[in-house]
N, C-alpha and C. Protein backbone atom coordinates (compact mmCIF):
# COMPACT_ATOMS: atom_id res chain seq x y z
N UNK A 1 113.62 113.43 94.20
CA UNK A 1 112.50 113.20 95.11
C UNK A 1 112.31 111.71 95.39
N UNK A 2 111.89 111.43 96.31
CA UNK A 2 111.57 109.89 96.98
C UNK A 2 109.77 109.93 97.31
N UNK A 3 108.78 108.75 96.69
CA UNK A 3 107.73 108.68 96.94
C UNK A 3 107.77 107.90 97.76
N UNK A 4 106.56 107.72 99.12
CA UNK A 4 106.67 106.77 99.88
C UNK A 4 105.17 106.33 99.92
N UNK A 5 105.04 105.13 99.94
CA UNK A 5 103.54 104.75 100.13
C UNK A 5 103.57 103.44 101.41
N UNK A 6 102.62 103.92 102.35
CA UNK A 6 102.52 103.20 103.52
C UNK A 6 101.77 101.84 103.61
N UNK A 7 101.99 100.83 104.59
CA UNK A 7 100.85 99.97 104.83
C UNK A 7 101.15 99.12 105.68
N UNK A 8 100.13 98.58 106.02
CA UNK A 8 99.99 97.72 107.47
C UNK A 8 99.40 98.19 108.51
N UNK A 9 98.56 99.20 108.47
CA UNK A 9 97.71 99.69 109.66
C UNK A 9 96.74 98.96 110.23
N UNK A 10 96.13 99.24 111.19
CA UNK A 10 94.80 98.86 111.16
C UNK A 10 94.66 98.93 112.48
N UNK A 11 93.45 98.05 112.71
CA UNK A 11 93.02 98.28 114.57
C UNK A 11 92.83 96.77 115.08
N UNK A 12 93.76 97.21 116.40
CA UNK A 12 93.85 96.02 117.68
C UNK A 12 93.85 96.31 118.54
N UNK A 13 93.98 95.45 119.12
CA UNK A 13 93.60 95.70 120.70
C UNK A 13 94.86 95.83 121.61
N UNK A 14 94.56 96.51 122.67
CA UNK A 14 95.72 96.89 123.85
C UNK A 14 97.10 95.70 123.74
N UNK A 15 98.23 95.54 123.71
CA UNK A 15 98.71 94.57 123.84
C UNK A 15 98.82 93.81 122.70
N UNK A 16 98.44 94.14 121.03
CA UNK A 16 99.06 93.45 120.24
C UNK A 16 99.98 93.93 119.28
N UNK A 17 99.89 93.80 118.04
CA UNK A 17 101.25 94.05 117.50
C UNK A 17 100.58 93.89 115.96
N UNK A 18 101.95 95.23 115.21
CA UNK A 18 101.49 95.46 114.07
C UNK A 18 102.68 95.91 113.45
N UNK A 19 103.06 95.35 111.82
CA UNK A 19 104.01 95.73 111.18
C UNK A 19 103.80 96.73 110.03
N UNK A 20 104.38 97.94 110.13
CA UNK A 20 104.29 98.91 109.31
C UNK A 20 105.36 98.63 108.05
N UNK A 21 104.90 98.91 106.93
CA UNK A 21 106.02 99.10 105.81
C UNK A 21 105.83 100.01 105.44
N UNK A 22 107.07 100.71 104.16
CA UNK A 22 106.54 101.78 103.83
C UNK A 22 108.20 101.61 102.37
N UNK A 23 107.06 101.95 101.43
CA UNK A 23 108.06 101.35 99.87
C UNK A 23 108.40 102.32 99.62
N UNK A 24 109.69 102.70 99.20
CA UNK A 24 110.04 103.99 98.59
C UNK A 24 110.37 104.10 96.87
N UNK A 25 109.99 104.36 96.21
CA UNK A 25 110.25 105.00 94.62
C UNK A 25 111.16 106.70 94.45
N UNK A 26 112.61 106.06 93.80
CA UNK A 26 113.35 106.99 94.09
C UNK A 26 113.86 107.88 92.75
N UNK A 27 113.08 108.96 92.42
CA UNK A 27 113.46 109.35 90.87
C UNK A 27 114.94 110.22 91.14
N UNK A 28 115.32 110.88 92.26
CA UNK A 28 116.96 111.25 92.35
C UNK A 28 117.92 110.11 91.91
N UNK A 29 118.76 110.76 91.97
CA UNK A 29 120.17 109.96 90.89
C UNK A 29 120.79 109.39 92.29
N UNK A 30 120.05 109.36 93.35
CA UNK A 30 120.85 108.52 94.73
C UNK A 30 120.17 107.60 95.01
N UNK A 31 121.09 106.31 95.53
CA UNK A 31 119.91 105.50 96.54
C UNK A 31 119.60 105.19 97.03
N UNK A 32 118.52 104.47 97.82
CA UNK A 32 117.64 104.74 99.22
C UNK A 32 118.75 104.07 100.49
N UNK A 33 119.90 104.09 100.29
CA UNK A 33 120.72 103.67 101.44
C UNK A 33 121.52 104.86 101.57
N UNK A 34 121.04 106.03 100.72
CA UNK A 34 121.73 107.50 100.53
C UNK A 34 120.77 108.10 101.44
N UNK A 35 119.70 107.60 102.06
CA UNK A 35 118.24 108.54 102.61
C UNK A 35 118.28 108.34 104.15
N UNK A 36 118.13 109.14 104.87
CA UNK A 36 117.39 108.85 106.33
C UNK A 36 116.02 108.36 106.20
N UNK A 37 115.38 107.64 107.22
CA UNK A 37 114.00 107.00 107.15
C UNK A 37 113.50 107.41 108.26
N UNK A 38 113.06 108.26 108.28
CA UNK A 38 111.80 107.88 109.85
C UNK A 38 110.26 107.54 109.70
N UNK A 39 109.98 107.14 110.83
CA UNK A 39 108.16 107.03 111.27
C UNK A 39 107.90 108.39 112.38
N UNK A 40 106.92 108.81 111.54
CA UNK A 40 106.63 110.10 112.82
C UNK A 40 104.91 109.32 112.81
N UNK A 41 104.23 110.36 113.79
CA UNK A 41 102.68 109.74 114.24
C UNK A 41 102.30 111.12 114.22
N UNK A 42 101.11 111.85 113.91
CA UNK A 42 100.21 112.48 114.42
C UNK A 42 98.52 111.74 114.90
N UNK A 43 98.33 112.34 115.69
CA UNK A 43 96.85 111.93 116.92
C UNK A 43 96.20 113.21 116.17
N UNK A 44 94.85 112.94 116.06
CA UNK A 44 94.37 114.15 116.55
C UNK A 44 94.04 115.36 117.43
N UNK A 45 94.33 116.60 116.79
CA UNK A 45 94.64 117.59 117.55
C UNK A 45 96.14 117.44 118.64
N UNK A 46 96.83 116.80 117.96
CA UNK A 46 97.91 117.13 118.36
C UNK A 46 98.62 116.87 117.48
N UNK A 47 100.71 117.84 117.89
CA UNK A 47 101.44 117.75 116.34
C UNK A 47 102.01 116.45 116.15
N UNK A 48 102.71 116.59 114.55
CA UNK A 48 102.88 115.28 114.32
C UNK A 48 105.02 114.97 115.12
N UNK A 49 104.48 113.91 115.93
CA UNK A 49 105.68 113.07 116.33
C UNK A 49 106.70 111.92 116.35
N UNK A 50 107.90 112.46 116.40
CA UNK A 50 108.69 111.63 115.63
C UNK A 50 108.91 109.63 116.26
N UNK A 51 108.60 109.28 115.72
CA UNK A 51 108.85 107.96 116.54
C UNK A 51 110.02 107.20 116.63
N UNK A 52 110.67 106.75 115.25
CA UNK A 52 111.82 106.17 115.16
C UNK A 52 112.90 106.89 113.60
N UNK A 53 113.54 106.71 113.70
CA UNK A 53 114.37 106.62 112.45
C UNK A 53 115.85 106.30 112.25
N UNK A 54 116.28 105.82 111.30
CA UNK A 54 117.29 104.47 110.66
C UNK A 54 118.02 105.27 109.54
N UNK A 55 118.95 105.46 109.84
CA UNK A 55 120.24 105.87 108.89
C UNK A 55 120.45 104.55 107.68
N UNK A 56 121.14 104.90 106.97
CA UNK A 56 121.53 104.27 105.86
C UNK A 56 122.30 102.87 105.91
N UNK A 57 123.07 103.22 106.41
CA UNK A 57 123.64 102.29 107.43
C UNK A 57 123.05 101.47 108.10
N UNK A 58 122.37 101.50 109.01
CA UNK A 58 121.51 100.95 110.16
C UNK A 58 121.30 101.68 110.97
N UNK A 59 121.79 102.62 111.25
CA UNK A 59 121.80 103.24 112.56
C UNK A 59 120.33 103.42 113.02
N UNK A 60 119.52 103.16 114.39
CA UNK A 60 118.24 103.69 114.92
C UNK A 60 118.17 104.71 116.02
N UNK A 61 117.31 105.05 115.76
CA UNK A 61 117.15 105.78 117.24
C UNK A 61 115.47 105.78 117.39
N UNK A 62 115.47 105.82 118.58
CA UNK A 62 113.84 105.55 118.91
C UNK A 62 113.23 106.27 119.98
N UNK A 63 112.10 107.11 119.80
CA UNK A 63 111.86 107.94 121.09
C UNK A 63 111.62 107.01 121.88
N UNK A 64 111.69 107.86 123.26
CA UNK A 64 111.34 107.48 124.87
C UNK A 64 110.46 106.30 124.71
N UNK A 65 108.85 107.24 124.34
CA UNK A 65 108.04 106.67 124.53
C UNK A 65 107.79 105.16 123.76
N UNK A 66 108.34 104.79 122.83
CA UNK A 66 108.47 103.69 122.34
C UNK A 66 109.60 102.53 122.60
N UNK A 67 110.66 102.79 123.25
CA UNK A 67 111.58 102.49 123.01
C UNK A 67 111.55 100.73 123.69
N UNK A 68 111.82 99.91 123.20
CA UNK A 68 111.64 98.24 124.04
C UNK A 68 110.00 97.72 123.36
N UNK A 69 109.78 98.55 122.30
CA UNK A 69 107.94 97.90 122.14
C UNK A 69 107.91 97.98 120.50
N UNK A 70 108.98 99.04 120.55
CA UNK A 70 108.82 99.37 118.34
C UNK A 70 110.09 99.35 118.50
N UNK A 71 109.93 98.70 116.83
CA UNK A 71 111.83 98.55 116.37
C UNK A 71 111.83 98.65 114.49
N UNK A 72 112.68 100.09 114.47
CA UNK A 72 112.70 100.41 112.95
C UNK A 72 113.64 99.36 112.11
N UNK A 73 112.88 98.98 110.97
CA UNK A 73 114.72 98.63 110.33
C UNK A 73 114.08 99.15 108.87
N UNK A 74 115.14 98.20 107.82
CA UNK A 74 115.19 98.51 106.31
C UNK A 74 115.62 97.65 106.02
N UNK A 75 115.31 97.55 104.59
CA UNK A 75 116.21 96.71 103.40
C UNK A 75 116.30 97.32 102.55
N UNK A 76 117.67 97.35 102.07
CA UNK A 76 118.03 98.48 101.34
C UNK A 76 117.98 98.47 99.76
N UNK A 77 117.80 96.67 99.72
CA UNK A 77 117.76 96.11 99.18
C UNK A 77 116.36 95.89 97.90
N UNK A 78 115.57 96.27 99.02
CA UNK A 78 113.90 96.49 98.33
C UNK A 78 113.44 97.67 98.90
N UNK A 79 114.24 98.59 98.86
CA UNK A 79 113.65 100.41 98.86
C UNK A 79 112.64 100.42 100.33
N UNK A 80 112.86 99.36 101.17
CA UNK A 80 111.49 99.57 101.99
C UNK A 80 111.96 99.61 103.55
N UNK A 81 111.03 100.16 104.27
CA UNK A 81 111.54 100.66 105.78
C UNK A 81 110.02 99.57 106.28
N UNK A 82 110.76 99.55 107.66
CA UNK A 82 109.40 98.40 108.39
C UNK A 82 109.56 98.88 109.65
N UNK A 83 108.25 99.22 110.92
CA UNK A 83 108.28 99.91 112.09
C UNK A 83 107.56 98.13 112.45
N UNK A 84 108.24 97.81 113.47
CA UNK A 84 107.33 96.54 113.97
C UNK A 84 106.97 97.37 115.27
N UNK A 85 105.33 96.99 115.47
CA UNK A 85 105.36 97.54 116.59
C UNK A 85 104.57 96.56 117.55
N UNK A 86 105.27 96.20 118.64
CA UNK A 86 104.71 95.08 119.87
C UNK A 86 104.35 96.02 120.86
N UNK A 87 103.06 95.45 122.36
CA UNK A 87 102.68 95.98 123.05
C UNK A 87 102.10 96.96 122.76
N UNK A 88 101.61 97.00 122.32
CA UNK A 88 100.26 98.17 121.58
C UNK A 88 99.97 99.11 122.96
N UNK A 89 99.64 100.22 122.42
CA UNK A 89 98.86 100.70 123.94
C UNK A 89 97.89 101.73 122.96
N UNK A 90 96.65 102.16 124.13
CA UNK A 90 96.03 102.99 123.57
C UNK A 90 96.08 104.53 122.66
N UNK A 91 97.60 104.99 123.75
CA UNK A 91 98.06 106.24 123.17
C UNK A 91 98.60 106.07 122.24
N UNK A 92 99.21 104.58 121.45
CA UNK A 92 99.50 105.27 120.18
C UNK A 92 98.74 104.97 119.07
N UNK A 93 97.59 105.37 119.29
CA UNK A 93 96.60 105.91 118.23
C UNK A 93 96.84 106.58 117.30
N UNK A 94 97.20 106.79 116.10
CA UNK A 94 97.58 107.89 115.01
C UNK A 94 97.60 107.41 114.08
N UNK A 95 97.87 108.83 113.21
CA UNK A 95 98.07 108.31 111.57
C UNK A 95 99.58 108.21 111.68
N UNK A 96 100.14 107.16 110.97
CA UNK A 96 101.51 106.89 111.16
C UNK A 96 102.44 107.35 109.64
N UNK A 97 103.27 108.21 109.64
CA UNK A 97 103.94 108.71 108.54
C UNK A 97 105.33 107.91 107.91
N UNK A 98 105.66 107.82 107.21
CA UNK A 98 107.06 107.31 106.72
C UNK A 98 107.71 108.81 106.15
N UNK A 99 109.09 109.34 106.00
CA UNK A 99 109.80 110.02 105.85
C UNK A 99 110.75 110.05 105.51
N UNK A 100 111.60 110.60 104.58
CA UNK A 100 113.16 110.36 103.78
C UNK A 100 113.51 112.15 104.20
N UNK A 101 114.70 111.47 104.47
CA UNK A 101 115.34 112.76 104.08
C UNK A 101 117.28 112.81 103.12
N UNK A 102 117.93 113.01 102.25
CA UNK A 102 118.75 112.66 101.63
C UNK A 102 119.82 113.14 102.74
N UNK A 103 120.82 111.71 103.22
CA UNK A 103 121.96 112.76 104.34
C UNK A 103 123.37 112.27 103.48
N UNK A 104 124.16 113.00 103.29
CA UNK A 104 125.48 112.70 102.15
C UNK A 104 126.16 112.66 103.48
N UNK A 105 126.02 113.23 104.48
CA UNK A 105 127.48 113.83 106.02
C UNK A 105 126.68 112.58 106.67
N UNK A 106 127.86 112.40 107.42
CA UNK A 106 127.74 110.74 108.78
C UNK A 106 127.03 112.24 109.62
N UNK A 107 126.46 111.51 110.44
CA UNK A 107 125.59 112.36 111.56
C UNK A 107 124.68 112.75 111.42
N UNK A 108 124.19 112.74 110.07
CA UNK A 108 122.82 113.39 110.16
C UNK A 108 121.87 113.07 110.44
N UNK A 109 121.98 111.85 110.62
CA UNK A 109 120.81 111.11 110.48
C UNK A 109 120.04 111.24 112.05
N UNK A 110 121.26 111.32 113.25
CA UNK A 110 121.39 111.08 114.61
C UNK A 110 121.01 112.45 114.51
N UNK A 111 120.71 113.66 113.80
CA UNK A 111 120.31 115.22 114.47
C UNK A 111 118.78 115.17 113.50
N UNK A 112 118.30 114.43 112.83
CA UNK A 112 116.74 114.64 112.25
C UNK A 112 115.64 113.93 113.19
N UNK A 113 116.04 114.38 114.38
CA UNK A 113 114.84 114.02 115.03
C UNK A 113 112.94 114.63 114.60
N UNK A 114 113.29 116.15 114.03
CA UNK A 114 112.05 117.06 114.07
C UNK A 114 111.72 116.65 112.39
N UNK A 115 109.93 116.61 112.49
CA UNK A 115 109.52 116.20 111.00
C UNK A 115 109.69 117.22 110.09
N UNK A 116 110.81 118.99 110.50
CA UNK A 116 111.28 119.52 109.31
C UNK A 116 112.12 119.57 108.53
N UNK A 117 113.14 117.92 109.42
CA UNK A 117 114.04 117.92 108.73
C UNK A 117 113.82 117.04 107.51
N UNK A 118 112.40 116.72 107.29
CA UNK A 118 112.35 115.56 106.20
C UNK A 118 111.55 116.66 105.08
N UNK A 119 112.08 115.76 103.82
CA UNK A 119 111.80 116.37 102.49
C UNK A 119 110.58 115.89 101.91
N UNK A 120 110.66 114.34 102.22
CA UNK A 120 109.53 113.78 101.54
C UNK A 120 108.56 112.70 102.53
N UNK A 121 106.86 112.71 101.87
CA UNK A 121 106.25 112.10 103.24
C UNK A 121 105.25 111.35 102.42
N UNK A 122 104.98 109.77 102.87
CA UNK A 122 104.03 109.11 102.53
C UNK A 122 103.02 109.39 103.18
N UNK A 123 101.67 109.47 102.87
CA UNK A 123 100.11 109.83 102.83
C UNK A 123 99.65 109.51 103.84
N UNK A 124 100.54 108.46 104.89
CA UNK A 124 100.48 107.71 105.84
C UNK A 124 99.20 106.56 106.29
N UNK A 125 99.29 105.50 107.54
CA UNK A 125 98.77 104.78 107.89
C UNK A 125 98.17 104.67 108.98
N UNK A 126 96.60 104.21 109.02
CA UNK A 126 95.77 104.46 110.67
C UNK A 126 96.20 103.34 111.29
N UNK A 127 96.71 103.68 112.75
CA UNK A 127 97.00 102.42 114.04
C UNK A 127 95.74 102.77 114.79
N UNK A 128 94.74 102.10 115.38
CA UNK A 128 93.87 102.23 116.05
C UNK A 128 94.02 101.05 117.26
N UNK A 129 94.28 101.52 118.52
CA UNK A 129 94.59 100.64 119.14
C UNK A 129 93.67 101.11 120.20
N UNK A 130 91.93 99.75 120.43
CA UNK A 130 91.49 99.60 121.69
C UNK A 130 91.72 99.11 122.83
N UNK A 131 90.83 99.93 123.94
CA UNK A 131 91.49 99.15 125.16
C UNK A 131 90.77 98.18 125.48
């Protein structure tokens, strides 16, 4: 299992910028460059969505709606994943999640877009972004 604990939330305004981390503690016999990482978001009353996620490797992928404004990475080095996110806008308001999932096969990482492909989930972080 992989614990994840989030931070860096908080509230700004339209147009600024905020760096998410999110530390992982790994009691499996693998390690965290063995894991997929994503950031998903849930809003209220609506489901939770995937935002970015970073293979072991490096690899990213980043939804639509973010893509040129948030940028995932890692260090693999200190168990920790970081969502920078520039250009704030109002819609992405949410609680922001961190996510592992263990991928041993190349590719997997590029097909876990949906939050069932993840095993484990930090408690997550509020973005509150006014206009």
């Amino acid at each position: 299992q992989v614990q994840l604990v989030e931070s860096g939330g908080g509230s700004v305004q339209a147009g600024g910028s905020l760096r998410l981390s999110c530390a992982a503690s790994i009691a499996s016999g693998y390690s965290y460059s063995d894991y997929c990482m994503g950031w998903f978001r849930q809003a209220p009353g609506k489901e939770r969505e995937g935002v970015a996620r970073i293979s072991g490797n490096g690899a990213t992928y980043h939804d639509d709606a973010v893509k040129g404004r948030f940028t995932i990475s890692r260090d693999n080095a200190k168990n920790t994943l970081y969502l920078q996110m520039t250009s704030l806008k109002p819609e992405d308001t949410a609680m922001y999640y961190c996510a592992a999932v263990l991928t041993l096969r190349v590719g997997v990482c590029g097909r876990a877009a949906m939050a069932s492909s993840y095993n484990d989930w930090g408690q997550g972080t509020q973005v509150t972004v006014s206009s």
